[in-house]
Structures are given as structure tokens and as C-alpha cells.
Protein backbone atom coordinates (compact mmCIF):
# COMPACT_ATOMS: atom_id res chain seq x y z
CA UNK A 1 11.18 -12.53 9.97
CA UNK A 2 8.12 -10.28 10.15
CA UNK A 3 6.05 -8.18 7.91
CA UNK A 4 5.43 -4.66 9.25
CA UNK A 5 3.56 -2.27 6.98
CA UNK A 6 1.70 1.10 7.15
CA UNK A 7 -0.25 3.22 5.37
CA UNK A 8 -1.96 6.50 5.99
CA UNK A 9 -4.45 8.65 4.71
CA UNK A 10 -3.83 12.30 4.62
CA UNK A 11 -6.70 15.19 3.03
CA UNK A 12 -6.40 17.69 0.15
CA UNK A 13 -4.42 19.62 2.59
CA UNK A 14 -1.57 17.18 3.56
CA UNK A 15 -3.50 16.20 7.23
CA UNK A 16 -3.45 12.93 8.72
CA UNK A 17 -6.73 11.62 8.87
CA UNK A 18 -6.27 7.95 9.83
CA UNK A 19 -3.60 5.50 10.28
CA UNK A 20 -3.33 1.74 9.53
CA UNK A 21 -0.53 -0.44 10.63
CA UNK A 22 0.02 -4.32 10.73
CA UNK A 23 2.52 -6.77 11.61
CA UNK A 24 2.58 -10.58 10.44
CA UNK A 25 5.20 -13.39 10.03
CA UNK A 26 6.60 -14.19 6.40
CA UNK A 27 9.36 -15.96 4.64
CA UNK A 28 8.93 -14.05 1.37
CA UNK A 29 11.21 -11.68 -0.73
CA UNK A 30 10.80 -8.35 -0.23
CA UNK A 31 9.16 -7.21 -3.50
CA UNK A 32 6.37 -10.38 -2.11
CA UNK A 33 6.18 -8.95 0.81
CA UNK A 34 5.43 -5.18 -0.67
CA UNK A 35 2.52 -6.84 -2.42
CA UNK A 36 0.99 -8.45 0.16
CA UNK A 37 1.16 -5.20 2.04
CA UNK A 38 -0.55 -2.93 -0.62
CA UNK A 39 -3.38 -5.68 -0.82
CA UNK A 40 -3.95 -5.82 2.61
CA UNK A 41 -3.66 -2.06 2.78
CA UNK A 42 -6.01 -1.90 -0.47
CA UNK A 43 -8.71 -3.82 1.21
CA UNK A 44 -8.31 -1.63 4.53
CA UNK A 45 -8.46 1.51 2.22
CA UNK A 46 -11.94 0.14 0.89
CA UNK A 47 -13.41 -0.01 4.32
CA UNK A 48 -12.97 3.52 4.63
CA UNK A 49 -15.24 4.85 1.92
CA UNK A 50 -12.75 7.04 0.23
CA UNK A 51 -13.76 8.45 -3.00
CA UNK A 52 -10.64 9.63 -4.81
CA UNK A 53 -7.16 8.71 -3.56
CA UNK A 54 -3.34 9.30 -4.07
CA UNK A 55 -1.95 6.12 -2.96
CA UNK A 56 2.02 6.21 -2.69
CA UNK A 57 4.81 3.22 -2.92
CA UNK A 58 8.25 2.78 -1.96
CA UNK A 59 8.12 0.04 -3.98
CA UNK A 60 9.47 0.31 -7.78
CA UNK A 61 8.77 -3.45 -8.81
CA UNK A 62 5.17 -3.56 -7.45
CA UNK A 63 4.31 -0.19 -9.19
CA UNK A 64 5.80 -1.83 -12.45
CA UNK A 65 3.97 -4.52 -11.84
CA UNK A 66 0.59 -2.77 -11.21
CA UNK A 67 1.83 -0.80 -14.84
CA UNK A 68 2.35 -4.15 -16.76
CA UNK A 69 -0.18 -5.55 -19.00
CA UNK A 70 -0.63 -8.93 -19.13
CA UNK A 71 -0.52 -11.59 -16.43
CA UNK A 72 1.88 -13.56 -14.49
CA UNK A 73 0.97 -16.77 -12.87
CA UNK A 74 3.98 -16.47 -10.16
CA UNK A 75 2.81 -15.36 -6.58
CA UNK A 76 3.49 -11.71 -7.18
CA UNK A 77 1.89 -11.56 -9.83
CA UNK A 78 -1.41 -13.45 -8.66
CA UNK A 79 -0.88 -10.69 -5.69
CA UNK A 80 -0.44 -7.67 -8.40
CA UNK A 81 -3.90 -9.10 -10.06
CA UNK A 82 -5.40 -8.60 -6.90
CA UNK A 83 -4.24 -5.23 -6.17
CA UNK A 84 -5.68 -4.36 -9.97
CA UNK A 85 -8.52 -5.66 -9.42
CA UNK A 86 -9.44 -3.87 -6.61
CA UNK A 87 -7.90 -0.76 -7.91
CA UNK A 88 -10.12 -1.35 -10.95
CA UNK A 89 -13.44 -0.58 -8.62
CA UNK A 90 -12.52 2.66 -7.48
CA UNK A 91 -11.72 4.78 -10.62
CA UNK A 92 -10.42 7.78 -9.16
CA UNK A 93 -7.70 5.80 -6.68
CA UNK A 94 -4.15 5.90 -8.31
CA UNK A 95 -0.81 4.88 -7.65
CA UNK A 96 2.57 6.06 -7.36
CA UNK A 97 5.76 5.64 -6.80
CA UNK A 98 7.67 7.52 -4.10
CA UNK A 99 11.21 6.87 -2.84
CA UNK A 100 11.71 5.48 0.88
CA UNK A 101 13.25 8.49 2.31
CA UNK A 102 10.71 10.43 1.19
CA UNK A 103 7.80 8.09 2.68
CA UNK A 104 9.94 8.06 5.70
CA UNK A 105 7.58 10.67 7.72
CA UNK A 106 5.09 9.24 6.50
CA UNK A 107 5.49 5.87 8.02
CA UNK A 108 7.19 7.77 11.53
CA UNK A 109 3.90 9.39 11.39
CA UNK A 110 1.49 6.18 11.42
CA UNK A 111 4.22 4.85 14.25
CA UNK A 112 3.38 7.82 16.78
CA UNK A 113 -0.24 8.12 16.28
CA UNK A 114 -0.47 3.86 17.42
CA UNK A 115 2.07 3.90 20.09
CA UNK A 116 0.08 7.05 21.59
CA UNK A 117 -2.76 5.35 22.04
């Protein structure tokens, strides 16, 4: 089983700006696998030098997670300590939740900007 996440960046006006997509193998549950992919997205996000930023999850349990206080020892939650941290560095970044069919075109949209290249 594989891995495949996306994540976009759109401006103040709703525009795509830039597109990030990656594939790679795992054996994990799903709500494992939705934290790996916000890290990984988080630490693409940082290379682009964004200064404030609406970042939006299909993903209930990781947003509850990134909502919790407290730790958890368990691989998520090493993975949601992670996230934080790096959340924690750029102030005016914040999180949502948004439900799949709505992030739907969102995701379509990352797929045709990479397979037009």
C-alpha cells in the first residue's frame, strides 16, 4: 500500500500558487498515515517562506490531535509533536479542519498542475 498526499498553496484571493505532491510506501493506519503527510507537507511548507497560512485537513483525528494538550508517546502522537512543533515557529500558520469532499478540488487541482508538466 502507498502513501499519496498533496497539498497546495493558494493566495488571499483563492489562486493556486504552488503545488506539492508525494508518494511513498507504508503499512500504517490511516489516521498514521495523515500525520506523516502533514509533517512532510509542514516541512515542505517551511521551504517556501510563507508568512501567514490557512492550512486545511481532511483529517478529524490529526486536527484533534494537533488541539490536545498533553503528550502521547504512541507514534501518532510523537508525529502530532512534530507537527506542533513546527507549527509553533510560524505564529501566524493555523489549522483546520475541512471535510474530504470539500478538499476534493483541491487535491484534483495539485493532480493536473504535476501530470501537465
Amino acid at each position: 500500500m502507498a502513501l499519496r498526499f498533496k497539498c497546495l498553496i493558494r493566495d488571499n484571493v483563492d489562486q493556486f500558487v504552488v503545488g506539492y505532491s508525494s508518494t511513498r510506501p507504508v503499512k500504517w493506519k490511516p489516521n498514521l498515515a495523515e500525520a506523516v503527510a502533514l509533517r512532510d507537507s509542514l516541512v515542505w511548507l517551511e521551504t517556501q517562506s510563507i508568512n501567514r497560512l490557512h492550512i486545511e485537513i481532511d483529517g478529524q483525528v490529526v486536527i484533534s490531535g494537533l488541539k490536545r494538550e498533553g503528550r502521547d508517546l504512541n507514534k501518532f502522537g510523537v508525529l502530532i509533536q512534530e507537527c506542533k512543533l513546527i507549527l509553533s515557529r510560524h505564529r501566524e500558520w493555523k489549522t483546520s479542519f475541512v471535510r474530504k469532499q470539500a478538499n476534493g478540488a483541491a487535491h484534483e487541482l495539485v493532480w493536473l498542475s504535476y501530470s501537465s508538466e
